[in-house]
PDB file of N, CA and C in Angstrom:
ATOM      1  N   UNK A   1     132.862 133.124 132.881  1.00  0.00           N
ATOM      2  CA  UNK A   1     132.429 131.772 133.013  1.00  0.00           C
ATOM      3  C   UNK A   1     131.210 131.566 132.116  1.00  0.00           C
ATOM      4  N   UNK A   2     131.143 130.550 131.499  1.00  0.00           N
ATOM      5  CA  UNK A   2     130.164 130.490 130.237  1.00  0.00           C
ATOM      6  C   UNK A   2     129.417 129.151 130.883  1.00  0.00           C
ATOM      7  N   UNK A   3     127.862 129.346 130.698  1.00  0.00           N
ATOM      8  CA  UNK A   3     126.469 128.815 131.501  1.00  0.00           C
ATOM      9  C   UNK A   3     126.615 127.708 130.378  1.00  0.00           C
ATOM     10  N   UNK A   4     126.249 126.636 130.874  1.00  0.00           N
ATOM     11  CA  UNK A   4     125.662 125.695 129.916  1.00  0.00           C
ATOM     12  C   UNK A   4     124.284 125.337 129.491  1.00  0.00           C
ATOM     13  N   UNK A   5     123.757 125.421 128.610  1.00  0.00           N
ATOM     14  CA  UNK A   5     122.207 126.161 128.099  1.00  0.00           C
ATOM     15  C   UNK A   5     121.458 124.531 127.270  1.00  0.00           C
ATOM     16  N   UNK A   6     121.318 123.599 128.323  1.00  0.00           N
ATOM     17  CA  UNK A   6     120.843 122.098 127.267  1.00  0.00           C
ATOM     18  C   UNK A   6     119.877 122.411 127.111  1.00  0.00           C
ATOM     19  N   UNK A   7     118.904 124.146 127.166  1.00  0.00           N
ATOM     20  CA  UNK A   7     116.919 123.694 126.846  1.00  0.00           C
ATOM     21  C   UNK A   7     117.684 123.921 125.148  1.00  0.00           C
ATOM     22  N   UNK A   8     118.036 124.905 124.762  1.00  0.00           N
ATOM     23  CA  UNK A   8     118.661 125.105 123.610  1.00  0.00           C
ATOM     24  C   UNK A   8     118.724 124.476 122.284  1.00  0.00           C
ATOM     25  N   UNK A   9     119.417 123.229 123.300  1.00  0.00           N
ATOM     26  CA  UNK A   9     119.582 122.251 122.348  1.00  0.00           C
ATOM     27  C   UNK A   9     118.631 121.017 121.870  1.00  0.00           C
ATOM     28  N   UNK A  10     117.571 121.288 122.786  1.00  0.00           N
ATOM     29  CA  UNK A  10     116.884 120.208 122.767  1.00  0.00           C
ATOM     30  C   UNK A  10     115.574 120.373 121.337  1.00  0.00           C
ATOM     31  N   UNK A  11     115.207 119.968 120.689  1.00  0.00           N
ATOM     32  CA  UNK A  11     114.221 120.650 119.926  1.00  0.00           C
ATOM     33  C   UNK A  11     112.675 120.362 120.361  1.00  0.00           C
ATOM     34  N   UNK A  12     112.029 121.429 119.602  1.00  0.00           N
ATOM     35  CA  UNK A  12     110.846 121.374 120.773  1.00  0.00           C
ATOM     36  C   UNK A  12     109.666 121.487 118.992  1.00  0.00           C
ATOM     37  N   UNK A  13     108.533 120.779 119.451  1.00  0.00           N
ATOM     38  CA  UNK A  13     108.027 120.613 118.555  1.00  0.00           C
ATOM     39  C   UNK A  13     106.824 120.499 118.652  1.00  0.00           C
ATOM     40  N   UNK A  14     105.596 121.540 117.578  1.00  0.00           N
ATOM     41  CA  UNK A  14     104.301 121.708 118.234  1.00  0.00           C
ATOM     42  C   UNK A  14     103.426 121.054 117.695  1.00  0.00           C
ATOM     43  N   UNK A  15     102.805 120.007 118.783  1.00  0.00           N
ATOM     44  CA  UNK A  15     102.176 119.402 118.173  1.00  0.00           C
ATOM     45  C   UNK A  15     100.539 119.487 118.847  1.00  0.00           C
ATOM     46  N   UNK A  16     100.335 120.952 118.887  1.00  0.00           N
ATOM     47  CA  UNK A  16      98.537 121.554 119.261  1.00  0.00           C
ATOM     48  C   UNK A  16      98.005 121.393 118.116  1.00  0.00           C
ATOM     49  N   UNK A  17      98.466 121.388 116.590  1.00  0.00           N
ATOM     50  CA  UNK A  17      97.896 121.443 115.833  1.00  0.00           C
ATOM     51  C   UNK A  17      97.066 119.921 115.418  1.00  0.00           C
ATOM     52  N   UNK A  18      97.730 118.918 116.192  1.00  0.00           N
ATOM     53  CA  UNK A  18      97.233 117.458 115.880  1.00  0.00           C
ATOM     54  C   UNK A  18      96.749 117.052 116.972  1.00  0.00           C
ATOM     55  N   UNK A  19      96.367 117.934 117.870  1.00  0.00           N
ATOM     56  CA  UNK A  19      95.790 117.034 118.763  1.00  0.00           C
ATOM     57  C   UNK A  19      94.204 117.818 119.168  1.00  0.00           C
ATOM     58  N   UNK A  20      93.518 116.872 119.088  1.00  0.00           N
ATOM     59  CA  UNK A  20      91.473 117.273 119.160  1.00  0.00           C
ATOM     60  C   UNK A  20      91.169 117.307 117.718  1.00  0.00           C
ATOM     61  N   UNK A  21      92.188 117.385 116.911  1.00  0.00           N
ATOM     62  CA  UNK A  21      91.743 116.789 115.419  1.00  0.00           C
ATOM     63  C   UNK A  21      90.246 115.827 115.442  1.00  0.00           C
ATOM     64  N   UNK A  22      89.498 116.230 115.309  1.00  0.00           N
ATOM     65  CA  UNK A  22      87.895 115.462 114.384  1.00  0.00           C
ATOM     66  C   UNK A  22      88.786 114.802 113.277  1.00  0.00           C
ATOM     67  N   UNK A  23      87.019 113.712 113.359  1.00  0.00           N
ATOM     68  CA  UNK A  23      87.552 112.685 112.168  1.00  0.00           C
ATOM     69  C   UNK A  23      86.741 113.592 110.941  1.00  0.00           C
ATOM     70  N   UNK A  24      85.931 114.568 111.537  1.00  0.00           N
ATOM     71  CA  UNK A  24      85.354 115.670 110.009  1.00  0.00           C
ATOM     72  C   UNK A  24      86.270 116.425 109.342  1.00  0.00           C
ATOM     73  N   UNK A  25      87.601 116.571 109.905  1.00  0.00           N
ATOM     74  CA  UNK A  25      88.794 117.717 109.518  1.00  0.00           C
ATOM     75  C   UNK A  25      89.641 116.524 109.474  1.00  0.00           C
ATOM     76  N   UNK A  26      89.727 115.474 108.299  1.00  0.00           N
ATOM     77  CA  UNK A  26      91.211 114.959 108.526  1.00  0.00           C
ATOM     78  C   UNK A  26      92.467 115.652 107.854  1.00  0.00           C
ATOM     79  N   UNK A  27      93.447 115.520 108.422  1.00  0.00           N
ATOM     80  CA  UNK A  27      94.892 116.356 108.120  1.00  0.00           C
ATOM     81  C   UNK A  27      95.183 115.935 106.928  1.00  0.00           C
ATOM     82  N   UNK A  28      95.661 116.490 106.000  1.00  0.00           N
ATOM     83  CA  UNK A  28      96.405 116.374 105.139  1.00  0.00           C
ATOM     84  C   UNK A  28      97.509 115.038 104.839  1.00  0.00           C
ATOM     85  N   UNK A  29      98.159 114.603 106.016  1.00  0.00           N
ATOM     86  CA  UNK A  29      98.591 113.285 106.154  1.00  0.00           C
ATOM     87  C   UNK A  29      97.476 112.071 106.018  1.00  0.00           C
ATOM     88  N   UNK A  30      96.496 112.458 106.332  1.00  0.00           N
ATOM     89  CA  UNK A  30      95.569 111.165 106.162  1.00  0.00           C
ATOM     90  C   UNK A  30      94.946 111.004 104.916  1.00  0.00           C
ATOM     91  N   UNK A  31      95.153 112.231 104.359  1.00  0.00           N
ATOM     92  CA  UNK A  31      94.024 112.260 103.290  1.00  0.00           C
ATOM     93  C   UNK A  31      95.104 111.530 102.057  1.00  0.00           C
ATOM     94  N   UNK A  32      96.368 112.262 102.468  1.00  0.00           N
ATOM     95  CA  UNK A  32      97.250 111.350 101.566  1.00  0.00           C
ATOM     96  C   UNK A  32      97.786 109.858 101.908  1.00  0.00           C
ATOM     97  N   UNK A  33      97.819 109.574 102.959  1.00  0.00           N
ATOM     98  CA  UNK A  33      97.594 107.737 103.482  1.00  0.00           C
ATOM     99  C   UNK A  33      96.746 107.472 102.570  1.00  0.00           C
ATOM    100  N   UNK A  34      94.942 107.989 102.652  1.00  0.00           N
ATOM    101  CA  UNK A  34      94.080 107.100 101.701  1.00  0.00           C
ATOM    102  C   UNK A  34      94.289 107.359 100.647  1.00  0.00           C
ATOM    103  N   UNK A  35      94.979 108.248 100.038  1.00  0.00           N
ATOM    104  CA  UNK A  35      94.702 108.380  98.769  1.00  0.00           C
ATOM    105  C   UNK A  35      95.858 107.561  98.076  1.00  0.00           C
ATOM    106  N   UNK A  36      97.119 107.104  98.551  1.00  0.00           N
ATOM    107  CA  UNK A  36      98.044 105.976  98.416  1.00  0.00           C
ATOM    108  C   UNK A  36      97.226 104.625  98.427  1.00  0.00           C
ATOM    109  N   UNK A  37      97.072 104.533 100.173  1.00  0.00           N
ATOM    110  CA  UNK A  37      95.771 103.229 100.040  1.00  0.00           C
ATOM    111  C   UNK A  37      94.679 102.579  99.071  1.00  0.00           C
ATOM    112  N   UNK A  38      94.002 104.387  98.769  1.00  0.00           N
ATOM    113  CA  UNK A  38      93.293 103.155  97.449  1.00  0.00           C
ATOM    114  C   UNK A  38      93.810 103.297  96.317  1.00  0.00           C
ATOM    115  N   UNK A  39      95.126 103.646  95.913  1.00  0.00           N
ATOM    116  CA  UNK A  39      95.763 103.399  94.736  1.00  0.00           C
ATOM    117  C   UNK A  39      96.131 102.278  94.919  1.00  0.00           C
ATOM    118  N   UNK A  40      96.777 101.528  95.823  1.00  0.00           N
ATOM    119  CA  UNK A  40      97.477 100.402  95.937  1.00  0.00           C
ATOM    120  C   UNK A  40      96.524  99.130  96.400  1.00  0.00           C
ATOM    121  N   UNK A  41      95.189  99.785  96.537  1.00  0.00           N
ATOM    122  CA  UNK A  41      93.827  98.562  96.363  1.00  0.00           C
ATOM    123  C   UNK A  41      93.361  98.440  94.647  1.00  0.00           C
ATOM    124  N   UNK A  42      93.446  99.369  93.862  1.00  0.00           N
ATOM    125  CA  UNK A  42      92.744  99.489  93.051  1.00  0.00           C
ATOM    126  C   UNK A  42      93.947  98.953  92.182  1.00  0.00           C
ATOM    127  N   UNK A  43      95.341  98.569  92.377  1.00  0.00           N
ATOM    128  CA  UNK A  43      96.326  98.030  91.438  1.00  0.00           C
ATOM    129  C   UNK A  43      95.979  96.754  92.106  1.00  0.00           C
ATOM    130  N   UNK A  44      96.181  96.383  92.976  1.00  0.00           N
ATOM    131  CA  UNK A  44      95.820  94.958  93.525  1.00  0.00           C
ATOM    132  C   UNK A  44      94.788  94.249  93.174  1.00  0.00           C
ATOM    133  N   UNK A  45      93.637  95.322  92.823  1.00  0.00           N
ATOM    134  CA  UNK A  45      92.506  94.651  91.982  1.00  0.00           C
ATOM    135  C   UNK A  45      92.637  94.311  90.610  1.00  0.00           C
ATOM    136  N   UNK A  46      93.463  95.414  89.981  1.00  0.00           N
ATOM    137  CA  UNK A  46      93.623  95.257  88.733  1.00  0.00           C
ATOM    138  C   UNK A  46      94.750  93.809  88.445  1.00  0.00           C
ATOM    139  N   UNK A  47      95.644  93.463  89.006  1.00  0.00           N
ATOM    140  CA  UNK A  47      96.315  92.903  89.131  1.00  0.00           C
ATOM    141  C   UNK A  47      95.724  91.546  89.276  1.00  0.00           C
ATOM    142  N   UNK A  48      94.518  91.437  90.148  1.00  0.00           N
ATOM    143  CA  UNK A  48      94.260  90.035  90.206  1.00  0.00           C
ATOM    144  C   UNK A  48      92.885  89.815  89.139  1.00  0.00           C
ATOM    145  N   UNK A  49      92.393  90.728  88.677  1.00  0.00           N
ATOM    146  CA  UNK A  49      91.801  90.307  87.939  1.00  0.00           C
ATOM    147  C   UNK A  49      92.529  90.052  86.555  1.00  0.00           C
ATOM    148  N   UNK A  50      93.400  90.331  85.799  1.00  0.00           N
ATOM    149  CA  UNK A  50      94.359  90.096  85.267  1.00  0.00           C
ATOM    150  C   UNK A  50      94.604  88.611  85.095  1.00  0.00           C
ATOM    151  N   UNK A  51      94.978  88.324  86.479  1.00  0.00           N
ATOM    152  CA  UNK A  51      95.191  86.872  87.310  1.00  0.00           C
ATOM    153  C   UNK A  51      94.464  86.133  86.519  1.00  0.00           C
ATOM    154  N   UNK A  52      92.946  86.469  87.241  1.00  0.00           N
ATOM    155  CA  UNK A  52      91.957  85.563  87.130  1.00  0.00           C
ATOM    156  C   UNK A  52      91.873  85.087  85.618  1.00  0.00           C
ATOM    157  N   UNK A  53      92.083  86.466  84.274  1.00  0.00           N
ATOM    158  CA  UNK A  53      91.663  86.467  83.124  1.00  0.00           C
ATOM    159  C   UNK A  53      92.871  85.051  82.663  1.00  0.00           C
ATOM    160  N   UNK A  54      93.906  85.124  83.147  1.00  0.00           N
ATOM    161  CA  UNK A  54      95.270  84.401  82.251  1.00  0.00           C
ATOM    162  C   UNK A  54      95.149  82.883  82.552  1.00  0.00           C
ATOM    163  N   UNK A  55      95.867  82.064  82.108  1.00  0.00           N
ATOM    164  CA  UNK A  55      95.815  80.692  82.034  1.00  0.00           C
ATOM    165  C   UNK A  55      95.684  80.188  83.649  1.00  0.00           C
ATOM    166  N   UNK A  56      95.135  79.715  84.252  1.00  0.00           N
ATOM    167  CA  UNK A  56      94.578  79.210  86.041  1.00  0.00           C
ATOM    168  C   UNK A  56      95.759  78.819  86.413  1.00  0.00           C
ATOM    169  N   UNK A  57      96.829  77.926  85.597  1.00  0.00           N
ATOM    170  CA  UNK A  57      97.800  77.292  86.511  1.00  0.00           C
ATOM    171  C   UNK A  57      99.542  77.674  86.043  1.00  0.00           C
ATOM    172  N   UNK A  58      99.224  78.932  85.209  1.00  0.00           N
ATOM    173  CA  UNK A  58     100.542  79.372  84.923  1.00  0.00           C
ATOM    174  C   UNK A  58     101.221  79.851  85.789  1.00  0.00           C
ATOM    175  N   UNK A  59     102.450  79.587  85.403  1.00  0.00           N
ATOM    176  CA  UNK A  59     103.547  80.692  87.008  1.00  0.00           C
ATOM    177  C   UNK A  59     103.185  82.120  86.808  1.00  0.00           C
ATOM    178  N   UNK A  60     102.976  82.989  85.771  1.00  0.00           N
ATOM    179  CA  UNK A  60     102.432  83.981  85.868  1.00  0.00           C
ATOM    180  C   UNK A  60     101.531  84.529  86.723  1.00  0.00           C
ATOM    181  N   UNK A  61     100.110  83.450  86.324  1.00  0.00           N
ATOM    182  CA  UNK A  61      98.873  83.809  87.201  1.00  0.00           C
ATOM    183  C   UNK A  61      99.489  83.933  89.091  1.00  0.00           C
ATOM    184  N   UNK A  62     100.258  82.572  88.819  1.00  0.00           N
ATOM    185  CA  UNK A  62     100.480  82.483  90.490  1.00  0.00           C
ATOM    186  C   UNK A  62     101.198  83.668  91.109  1.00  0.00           C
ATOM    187  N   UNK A  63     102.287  83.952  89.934  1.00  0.00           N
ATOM    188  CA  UNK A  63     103.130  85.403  90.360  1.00  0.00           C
ATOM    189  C   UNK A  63     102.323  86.657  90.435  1.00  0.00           C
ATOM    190  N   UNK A  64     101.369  87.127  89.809  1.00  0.00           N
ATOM    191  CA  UNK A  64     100.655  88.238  89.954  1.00  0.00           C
ATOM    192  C   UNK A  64      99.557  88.133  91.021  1.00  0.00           C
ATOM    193  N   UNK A  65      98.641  87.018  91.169  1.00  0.00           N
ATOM    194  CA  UNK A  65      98.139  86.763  92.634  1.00  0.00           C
ATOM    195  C   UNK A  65      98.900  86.437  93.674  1.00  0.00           C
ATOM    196  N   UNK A  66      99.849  86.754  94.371  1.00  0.00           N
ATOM    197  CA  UNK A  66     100.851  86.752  95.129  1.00  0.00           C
ATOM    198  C   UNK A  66     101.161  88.383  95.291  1.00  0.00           C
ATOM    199  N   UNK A  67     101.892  88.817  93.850  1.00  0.00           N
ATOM    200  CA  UNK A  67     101.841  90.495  93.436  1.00  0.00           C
ATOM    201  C   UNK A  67     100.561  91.342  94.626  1.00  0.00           C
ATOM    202  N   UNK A  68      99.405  90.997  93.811  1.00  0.00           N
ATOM    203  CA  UNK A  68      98.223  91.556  94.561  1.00  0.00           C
ATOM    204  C   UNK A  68      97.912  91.273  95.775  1.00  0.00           C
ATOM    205  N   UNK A  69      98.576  90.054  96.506  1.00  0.00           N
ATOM    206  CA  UNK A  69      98.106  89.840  97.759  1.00  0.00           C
ATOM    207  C   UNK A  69      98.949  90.960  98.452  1.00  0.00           C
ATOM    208  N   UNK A  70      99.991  91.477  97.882  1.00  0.00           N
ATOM    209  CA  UNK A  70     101.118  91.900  98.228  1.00  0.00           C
ATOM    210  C   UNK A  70     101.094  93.665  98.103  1.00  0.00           C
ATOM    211  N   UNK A  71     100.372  94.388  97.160  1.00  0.00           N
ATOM    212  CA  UNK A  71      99.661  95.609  97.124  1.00  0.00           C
ATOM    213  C   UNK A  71      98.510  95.262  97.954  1.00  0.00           C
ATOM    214  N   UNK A  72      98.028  94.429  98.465  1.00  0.00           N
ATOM    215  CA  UNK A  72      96.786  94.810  99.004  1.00  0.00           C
ATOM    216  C   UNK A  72      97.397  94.674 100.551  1.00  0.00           C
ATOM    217  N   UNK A  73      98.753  94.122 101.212  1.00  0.00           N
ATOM    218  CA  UNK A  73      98.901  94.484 102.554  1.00  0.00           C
ATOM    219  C   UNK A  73      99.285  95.256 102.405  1.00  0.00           C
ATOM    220  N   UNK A  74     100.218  95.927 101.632  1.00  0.00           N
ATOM    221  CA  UNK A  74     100.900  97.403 101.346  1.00  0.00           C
ATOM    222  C   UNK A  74      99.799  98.159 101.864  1.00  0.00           C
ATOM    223  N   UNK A  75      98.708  98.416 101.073  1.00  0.00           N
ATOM    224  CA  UNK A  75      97.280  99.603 101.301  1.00  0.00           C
ATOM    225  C   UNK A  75      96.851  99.337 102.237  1.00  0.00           C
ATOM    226  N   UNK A  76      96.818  98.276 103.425  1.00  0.00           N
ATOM    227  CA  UNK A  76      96.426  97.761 104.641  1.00  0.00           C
ATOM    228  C   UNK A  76      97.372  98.805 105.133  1.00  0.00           C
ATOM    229  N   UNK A  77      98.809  98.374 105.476  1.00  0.00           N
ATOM    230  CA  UNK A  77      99.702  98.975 106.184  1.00  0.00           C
ATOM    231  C   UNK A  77      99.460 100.803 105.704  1.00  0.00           C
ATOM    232  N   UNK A  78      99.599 100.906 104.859  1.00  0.00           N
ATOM    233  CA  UNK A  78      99.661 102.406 104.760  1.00  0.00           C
ATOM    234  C   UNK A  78      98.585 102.884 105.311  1.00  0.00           C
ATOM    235  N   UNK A  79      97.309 102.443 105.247  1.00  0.00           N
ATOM    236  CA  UNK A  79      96.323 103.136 105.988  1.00  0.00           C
ATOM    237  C   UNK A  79      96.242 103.042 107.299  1.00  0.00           C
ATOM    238  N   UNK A  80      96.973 102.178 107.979  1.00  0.00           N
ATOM    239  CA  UNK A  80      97.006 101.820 109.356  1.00  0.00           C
ATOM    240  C   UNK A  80      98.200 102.358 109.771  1.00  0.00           C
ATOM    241  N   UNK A  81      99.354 103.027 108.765  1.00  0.00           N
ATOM    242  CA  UNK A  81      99.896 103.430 109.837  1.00  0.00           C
ATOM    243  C   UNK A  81     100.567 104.471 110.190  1.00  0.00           C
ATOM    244  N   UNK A  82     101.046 104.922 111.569  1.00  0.00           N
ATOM    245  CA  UNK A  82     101.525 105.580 112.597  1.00  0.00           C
ATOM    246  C   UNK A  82     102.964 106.363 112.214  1.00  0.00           C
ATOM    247  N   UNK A  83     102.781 107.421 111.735  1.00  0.00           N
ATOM    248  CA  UNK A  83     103.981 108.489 111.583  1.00  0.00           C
ATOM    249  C   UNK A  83     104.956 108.363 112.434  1.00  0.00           C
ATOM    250  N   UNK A  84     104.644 108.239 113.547  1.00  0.00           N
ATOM    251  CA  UNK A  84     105.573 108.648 114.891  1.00  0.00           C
ATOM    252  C   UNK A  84     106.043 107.295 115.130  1.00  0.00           C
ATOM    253  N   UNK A  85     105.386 106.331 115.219  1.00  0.00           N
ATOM    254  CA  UNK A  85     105.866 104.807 115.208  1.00  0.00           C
ATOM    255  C   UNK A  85     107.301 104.495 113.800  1.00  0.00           C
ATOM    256  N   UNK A  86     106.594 104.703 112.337  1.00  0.00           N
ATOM    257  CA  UNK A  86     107.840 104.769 112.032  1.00  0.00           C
ATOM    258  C   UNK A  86     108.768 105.280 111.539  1.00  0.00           C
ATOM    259  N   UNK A  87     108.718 106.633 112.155  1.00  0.00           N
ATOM    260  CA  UNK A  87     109.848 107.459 112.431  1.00  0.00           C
ATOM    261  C   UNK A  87     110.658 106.577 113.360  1.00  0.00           C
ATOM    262  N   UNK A  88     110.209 106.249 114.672  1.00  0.00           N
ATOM    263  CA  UNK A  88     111.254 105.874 115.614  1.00  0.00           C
ATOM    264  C   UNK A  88     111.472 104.196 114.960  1.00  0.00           C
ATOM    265  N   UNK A  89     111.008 103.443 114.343  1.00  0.00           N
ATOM    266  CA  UNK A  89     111.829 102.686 113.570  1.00  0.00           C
ATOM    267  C   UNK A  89     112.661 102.785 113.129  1.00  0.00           C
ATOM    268  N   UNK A  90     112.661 103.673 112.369  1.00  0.00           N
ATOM    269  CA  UNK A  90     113.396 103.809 110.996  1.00  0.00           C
ATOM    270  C   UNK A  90     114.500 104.057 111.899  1.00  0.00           C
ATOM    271  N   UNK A  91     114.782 105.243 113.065  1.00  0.00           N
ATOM    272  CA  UNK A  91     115.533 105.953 114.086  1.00  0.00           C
ATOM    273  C   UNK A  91     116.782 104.569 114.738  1.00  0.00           C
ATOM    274  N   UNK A  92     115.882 103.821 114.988  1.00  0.00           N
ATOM    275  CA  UNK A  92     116.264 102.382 115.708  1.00  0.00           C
ATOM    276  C   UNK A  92     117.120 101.884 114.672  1.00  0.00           C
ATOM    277  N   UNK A  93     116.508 101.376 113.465  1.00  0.00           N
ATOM    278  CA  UNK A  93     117.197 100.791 112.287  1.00  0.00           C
ATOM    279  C   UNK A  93     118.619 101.089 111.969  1.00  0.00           C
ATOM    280  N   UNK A  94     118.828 102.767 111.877  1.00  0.00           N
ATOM    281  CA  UNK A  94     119.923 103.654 111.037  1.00  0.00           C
ATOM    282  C   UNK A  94     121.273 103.031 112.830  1.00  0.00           C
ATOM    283  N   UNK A  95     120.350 103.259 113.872  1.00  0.00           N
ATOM    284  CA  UNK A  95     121.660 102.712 114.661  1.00  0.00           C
ATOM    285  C   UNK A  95     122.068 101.512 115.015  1.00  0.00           C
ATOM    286  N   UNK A  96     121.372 100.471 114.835  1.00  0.00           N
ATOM    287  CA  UNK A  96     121.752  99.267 114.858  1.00  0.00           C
ATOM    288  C   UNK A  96     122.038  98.881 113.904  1.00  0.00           C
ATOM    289  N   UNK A  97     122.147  99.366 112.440  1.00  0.00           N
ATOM    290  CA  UNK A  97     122.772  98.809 110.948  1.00  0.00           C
ATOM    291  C   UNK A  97     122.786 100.073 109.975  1.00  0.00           C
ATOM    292  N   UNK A  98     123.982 101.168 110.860  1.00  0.00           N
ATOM    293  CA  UNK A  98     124.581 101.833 109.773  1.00  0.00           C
ATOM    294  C   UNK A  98     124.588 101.591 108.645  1.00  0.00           C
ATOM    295  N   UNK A  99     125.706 100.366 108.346  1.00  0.00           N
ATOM    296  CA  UNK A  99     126.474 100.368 107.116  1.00  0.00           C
ATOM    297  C   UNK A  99     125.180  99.918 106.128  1.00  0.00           C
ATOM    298  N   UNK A 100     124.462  98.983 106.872  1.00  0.00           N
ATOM    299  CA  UNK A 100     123.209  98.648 105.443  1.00  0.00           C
ATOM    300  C   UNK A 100     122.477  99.563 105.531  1.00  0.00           C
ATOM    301  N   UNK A 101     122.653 100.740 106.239  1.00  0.00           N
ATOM    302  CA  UNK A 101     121.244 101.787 105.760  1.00  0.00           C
ATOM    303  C   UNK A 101     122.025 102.552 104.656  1.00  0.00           C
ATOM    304  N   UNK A 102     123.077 103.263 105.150  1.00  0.00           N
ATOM    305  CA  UNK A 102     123.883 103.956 103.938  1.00  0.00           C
ATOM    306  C   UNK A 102     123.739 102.864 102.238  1.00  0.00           C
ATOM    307  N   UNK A 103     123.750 101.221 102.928  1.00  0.00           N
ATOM    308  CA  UNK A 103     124.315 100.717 101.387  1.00  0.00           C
ATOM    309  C   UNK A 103     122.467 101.062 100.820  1.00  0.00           C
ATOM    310  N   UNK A 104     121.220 100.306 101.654  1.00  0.00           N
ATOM    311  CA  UNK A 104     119.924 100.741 101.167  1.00  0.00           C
ATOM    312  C   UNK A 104     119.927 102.167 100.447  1.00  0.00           C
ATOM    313  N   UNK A 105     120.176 103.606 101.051  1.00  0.00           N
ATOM    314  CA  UNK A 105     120.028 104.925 100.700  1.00  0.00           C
ATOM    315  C   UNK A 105     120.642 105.062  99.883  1.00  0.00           C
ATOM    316  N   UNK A 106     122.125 104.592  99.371  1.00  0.00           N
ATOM    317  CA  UNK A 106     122.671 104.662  98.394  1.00  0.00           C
ATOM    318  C   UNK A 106     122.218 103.622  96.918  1.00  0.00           C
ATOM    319  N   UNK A 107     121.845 102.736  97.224  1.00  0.00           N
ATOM    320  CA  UNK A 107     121.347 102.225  95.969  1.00  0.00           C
ATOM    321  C   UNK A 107     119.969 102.749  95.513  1.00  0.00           C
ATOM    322  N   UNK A 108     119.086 103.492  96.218  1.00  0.00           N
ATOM    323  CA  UNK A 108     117.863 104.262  96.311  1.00  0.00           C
ATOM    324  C   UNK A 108     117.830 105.256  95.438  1.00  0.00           C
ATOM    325  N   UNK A 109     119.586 105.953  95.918  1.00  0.00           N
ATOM    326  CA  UNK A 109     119.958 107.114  95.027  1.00  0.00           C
ATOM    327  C   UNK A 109     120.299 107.119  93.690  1.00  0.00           C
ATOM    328  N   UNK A 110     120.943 105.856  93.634  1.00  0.00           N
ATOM    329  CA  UNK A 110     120.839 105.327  92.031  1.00  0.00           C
ATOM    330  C   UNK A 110     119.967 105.176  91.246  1.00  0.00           C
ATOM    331  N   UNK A 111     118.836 104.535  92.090  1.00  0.00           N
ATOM    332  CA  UNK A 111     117.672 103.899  91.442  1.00  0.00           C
ATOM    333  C   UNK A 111     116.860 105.212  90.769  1.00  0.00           C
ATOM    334  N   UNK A 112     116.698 106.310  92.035  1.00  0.00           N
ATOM    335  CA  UNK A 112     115.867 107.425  91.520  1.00  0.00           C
ATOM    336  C   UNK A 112     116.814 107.870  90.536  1.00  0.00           C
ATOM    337  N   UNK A 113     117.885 108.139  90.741  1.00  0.00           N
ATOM    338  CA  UNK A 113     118.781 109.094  89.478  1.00  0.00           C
ATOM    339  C   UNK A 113     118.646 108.525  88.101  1.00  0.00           C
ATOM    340  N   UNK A 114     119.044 106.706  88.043  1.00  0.00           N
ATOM    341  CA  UNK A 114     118.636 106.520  86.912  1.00  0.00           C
ATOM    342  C   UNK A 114     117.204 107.001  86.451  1.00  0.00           C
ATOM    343  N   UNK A 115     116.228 106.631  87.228  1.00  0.00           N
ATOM    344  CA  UNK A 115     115.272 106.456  86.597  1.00  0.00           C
ATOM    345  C   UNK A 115     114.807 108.821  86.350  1.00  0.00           C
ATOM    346  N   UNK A 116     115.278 109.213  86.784  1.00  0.00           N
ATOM    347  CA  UNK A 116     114.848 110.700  86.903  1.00  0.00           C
ATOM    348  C   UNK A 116     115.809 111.071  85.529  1.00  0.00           C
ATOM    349  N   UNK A 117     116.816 110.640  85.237  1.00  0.00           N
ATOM    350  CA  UNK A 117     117.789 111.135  83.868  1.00  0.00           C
ATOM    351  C   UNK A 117     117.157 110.457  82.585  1.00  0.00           C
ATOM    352  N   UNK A 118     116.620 109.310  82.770  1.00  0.00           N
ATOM    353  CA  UNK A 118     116.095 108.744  81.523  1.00  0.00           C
ATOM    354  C   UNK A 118     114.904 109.808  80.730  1.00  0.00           C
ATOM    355  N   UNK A 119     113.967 110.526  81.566  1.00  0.00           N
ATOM    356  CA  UNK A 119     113.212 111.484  81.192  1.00  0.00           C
ATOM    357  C   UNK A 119     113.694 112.458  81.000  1.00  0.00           C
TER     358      UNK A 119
END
């Protein structure tokens, strides 16, 4: 007679190493959050000053200050956020819209391939 064994299957995952974390020791995940963050402040700056330099009422200007408003919530969000939050998004997403996550991941795969063969 064969036992049925569900601890087994369950996965178990340690997470002593993240927890009592000081803000003097930040992890490696954070350090790379900010270091995304202020890349994507420092294009947002560049971007609107750009803006500012080009004609005041061109569709350009308006399109690149829009651009930058748009890197600068990006670097908001990335610094604010929560690994574990969206993991279980993303988790939520893939089962309530299979078919558009496969079609998203698959055009992703294109996108990087083209762009990784051109070099």
């Amino acid at each position: 007679m064969e036992k049925s064994n569900t601890e087994s299957l369950t996965p178990v995952h340690d997470t002593s190493r993240f927890e009592g974390q000081s803000s003097a020791n930040p992890s490696t995940l954070d350090q790379f959050k900010d270091t995304v963050a202020d890349k994507l402040k420092s294009a947002a700056s560049a971007l609107k000053e750009k803006a500012a330099r080009s004609e005041p009422n061109s569709s350009v200007a308006s399109y690149a200050d829009k651009a930058s408003g748009w890197l600068g919530g990006a670097s908001d969000y990335v610094r604010e956020m929560n690994p574990t939050q969206v993991k279980s998004d993303l988790q939520r997403q893939v089962r309530t819209n299979p078919g558009r996550t496969l079609l998203i991941a698959g055009a992703a795969g294109l996108l990087l391939g083209a762009l990784l063969r051109r070099r």
